[in-house]
C-alpha atoms as a PDB file:
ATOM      1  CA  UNK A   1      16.578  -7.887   0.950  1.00  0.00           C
ATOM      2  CA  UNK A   2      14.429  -4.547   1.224  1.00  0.00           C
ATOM      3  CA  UNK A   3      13.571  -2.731   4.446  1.00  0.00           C
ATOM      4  CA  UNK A   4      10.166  -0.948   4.367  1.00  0.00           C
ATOM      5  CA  UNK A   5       9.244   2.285   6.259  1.00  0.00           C
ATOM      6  CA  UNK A   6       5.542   3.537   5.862  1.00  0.00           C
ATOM      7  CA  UNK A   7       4.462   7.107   7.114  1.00  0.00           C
ATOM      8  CA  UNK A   8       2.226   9.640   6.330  1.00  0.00           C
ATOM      9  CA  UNK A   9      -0.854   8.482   8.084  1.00  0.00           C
ATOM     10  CA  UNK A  10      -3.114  10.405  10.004  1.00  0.00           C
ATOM     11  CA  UNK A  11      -6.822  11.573  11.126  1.00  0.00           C
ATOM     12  CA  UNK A  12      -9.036  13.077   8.148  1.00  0.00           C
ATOM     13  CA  UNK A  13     -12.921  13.502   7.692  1.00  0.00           C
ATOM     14  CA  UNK A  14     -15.051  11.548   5.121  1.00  0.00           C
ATOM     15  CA  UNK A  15     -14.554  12.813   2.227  1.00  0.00           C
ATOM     16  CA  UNK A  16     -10.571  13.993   2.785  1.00  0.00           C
ATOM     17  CA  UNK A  17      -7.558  13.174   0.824  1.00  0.00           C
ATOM     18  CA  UNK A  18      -4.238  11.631   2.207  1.00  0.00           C
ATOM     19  CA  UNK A  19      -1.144  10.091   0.757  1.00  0.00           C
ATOM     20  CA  UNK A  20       0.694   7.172   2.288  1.00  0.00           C
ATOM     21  CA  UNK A  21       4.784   6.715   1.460  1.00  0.00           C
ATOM     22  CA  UNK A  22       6.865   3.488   1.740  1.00  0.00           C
ATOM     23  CA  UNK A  23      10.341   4.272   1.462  1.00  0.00           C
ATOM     24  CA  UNK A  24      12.633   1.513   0.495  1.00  0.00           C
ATOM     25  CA  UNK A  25      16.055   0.790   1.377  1.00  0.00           C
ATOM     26  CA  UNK A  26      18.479  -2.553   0.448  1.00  0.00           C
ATOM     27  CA  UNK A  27      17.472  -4.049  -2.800  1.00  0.00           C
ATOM     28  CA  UNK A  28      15.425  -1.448  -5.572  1.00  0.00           C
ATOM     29  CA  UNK A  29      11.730  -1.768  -5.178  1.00  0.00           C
ATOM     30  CA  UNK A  30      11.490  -2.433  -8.610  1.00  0.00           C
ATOM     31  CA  UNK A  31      12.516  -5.510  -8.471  1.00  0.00           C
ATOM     32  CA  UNK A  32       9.888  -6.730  -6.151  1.00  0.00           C
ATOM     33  CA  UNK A  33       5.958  -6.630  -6.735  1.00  0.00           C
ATOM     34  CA  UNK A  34       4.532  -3.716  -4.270  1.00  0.00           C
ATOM     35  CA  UNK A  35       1.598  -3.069  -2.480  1.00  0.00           C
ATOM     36  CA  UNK A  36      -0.571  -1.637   0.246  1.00  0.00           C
ATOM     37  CA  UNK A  37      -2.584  -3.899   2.411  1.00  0.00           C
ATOM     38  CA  UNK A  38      -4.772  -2.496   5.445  1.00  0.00           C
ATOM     39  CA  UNK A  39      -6.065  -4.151   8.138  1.00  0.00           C
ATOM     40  CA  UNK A  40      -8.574  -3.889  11.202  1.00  0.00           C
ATOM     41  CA  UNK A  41      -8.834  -5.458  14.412  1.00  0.00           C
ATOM     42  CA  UNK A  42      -9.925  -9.304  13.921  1.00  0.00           C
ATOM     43  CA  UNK A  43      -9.517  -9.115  10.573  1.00  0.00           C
ATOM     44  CA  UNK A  44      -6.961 -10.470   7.968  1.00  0.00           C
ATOM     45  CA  UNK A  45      -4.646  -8.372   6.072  1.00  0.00           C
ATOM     46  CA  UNK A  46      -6.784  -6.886   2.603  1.00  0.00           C
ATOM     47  CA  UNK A  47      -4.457  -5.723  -0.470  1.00  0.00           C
ATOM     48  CA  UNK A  48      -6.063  -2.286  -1.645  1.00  0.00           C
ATOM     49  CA  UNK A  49      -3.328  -1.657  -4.557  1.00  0.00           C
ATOM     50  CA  UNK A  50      -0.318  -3.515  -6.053  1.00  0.00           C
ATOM     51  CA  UNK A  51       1.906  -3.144  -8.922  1.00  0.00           C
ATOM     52  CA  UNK A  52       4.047  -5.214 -10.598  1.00  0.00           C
ATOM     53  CA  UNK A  53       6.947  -3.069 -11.766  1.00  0.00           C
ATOM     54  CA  UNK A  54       7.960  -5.720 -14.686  1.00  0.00           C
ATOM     55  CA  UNK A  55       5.104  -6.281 -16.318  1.00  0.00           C
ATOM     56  CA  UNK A  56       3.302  -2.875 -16.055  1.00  0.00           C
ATOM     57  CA  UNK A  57       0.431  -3.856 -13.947  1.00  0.00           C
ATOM     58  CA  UNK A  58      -1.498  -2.258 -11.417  1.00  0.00           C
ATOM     59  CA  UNK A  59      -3.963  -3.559  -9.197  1.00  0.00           C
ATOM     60  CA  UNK A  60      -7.034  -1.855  -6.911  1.00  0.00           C
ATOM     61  CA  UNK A  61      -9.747  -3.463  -4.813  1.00  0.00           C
ATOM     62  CA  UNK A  62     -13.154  -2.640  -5.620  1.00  0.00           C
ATOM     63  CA  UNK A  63     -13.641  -0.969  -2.258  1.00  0.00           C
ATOM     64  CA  UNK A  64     -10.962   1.783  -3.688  1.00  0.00           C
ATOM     65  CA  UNK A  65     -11.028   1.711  -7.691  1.00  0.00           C
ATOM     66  CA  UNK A  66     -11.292   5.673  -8.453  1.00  0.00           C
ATOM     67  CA  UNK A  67      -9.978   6.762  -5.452  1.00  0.00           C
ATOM     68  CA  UNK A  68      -6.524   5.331  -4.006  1.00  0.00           C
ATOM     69  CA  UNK A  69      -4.029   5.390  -6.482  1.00  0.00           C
ATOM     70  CA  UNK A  70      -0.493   3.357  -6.354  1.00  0.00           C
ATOM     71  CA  UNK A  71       2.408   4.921  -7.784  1.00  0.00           C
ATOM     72  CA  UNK A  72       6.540   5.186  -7.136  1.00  0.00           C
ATOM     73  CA  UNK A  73       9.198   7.724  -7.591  1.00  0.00           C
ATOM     74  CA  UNK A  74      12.649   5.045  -8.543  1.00  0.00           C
ATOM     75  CA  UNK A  75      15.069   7.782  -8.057  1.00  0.00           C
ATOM     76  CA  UNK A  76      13.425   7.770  -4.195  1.00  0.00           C
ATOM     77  CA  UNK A  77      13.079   3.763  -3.706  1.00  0.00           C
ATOM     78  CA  UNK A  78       9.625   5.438  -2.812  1.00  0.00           C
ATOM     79  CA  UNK A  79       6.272   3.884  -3.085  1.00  0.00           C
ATOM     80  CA  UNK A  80       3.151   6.149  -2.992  1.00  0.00           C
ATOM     81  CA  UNK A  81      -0.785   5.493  -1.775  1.00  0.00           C
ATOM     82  CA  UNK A  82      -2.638   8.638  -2.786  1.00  0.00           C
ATOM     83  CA  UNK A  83      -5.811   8.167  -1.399  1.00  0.00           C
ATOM     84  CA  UNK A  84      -9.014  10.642  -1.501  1.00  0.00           C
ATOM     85  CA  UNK A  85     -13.003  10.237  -1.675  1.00  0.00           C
ATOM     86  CA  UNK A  86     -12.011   8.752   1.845  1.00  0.00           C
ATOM     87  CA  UNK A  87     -14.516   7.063   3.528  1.00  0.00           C
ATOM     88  CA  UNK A  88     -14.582   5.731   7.511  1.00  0.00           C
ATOM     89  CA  UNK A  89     -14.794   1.985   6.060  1.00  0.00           C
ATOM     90  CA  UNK A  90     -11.054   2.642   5.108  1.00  0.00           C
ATOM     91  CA  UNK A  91     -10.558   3.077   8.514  1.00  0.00           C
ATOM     92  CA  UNK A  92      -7.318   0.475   9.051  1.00  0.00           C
ATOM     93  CA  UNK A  93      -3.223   0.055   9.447  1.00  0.00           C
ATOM     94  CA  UNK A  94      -2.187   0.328   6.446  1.00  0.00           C
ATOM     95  CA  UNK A  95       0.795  -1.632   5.350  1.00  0.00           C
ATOM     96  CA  UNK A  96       3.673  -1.808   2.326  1.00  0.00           C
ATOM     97  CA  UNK A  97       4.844  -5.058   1.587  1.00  0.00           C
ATOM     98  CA  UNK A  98       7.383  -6.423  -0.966  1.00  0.00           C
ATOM     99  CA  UNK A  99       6.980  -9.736  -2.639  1.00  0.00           C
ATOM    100  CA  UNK A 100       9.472 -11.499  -4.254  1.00  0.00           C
ATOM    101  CA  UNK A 101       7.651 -12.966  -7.020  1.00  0.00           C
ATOM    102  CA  UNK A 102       7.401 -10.578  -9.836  1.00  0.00           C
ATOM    103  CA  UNK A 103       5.656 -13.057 -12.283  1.00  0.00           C
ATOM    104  CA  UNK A 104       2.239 -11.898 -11.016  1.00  0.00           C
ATOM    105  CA  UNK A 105       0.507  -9.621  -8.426  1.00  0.00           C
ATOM    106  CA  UNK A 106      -0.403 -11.901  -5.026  1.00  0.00           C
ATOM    107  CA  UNK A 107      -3.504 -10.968  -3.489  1.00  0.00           C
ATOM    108  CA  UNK A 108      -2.606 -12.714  -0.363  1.00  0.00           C
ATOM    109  CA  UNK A 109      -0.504 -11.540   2.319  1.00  0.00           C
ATOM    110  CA  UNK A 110       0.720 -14.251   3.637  1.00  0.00           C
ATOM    111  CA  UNK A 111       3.030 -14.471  -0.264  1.00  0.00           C
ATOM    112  CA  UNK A 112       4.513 -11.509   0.828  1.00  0.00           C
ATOM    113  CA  UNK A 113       8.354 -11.429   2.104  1.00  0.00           C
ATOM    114  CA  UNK A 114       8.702  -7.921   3.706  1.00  0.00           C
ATOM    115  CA  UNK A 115       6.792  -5.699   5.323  1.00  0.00           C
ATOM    116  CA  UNK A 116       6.616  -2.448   7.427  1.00  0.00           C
ATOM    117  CA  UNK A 117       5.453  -1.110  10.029  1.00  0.00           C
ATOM    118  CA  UNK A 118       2.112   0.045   9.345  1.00  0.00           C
ATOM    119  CA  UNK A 119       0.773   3.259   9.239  1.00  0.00           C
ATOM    120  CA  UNK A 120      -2.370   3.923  10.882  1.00  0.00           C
ATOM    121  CA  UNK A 121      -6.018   6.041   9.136  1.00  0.00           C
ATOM    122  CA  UNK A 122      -8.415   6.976  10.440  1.00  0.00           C
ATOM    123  CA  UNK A 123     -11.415   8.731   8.567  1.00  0.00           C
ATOM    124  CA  UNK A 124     -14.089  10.173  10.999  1.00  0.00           C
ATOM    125  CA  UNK A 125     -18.039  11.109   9.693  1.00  0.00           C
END
């Protein structure tokens, strides 16, 4: 098992940078597939960036391609978001998850077996 703890979210204006952390503790987060979702009221959880540790894959959403960018530090069990360009449509909670399967990268949440807390943006005009 992994527990995941998100911070490092905040209030910027369009246009800001921010970075998001998901610290892991229990099992290595390299032996999981990571990523960040986000999600807004009424609305389903959206993954923005995943990577899949064994096979050397990454993974971005259109809406963020050229801005966010996924990374980890393995020494730190920490997973990084480093978002900039930021725009109020990324207005959301942003989550880490953890999923089990590291044969592929998931797009849906609902294939994902942990998850944090949630970390809340929110980019003002």
């Amino acid at each position: 098992q992994v527990q995941l703890v998100e911070s490092g979210g905040g209030a910027v204006h369009t246009g800001g940078s921010l970075r998001l952390s998901c610290t892991a503790s229990g099992r290595a987060f390299t032996t999981y597939t990571m990523a960040w979702f986000r999600q807004t009221p009424g609305k389903q959880r959206v993954c923005v960036a995943a990577l899949n540790w064994s096979r050397g894959e990454t993974y971005y959403d259109d809406s963020v391609k050229g801005r966010f960018t996924i990374s980890g530090d393995v020494a730190k069990n920490t997973l990084w978001l480093q978002m900039s360009s930021l725009k109020p449509e990324d207005t959301a909670n942003y989550y880490c998850a953890a999923d089990e399967n590291t044969a592929y990268i998931n797009l849906d949440f609902l294939e994902y077996d942990y998850w944090g807390q949630g970390t809340q943006l929110t980019v003002s005009s």
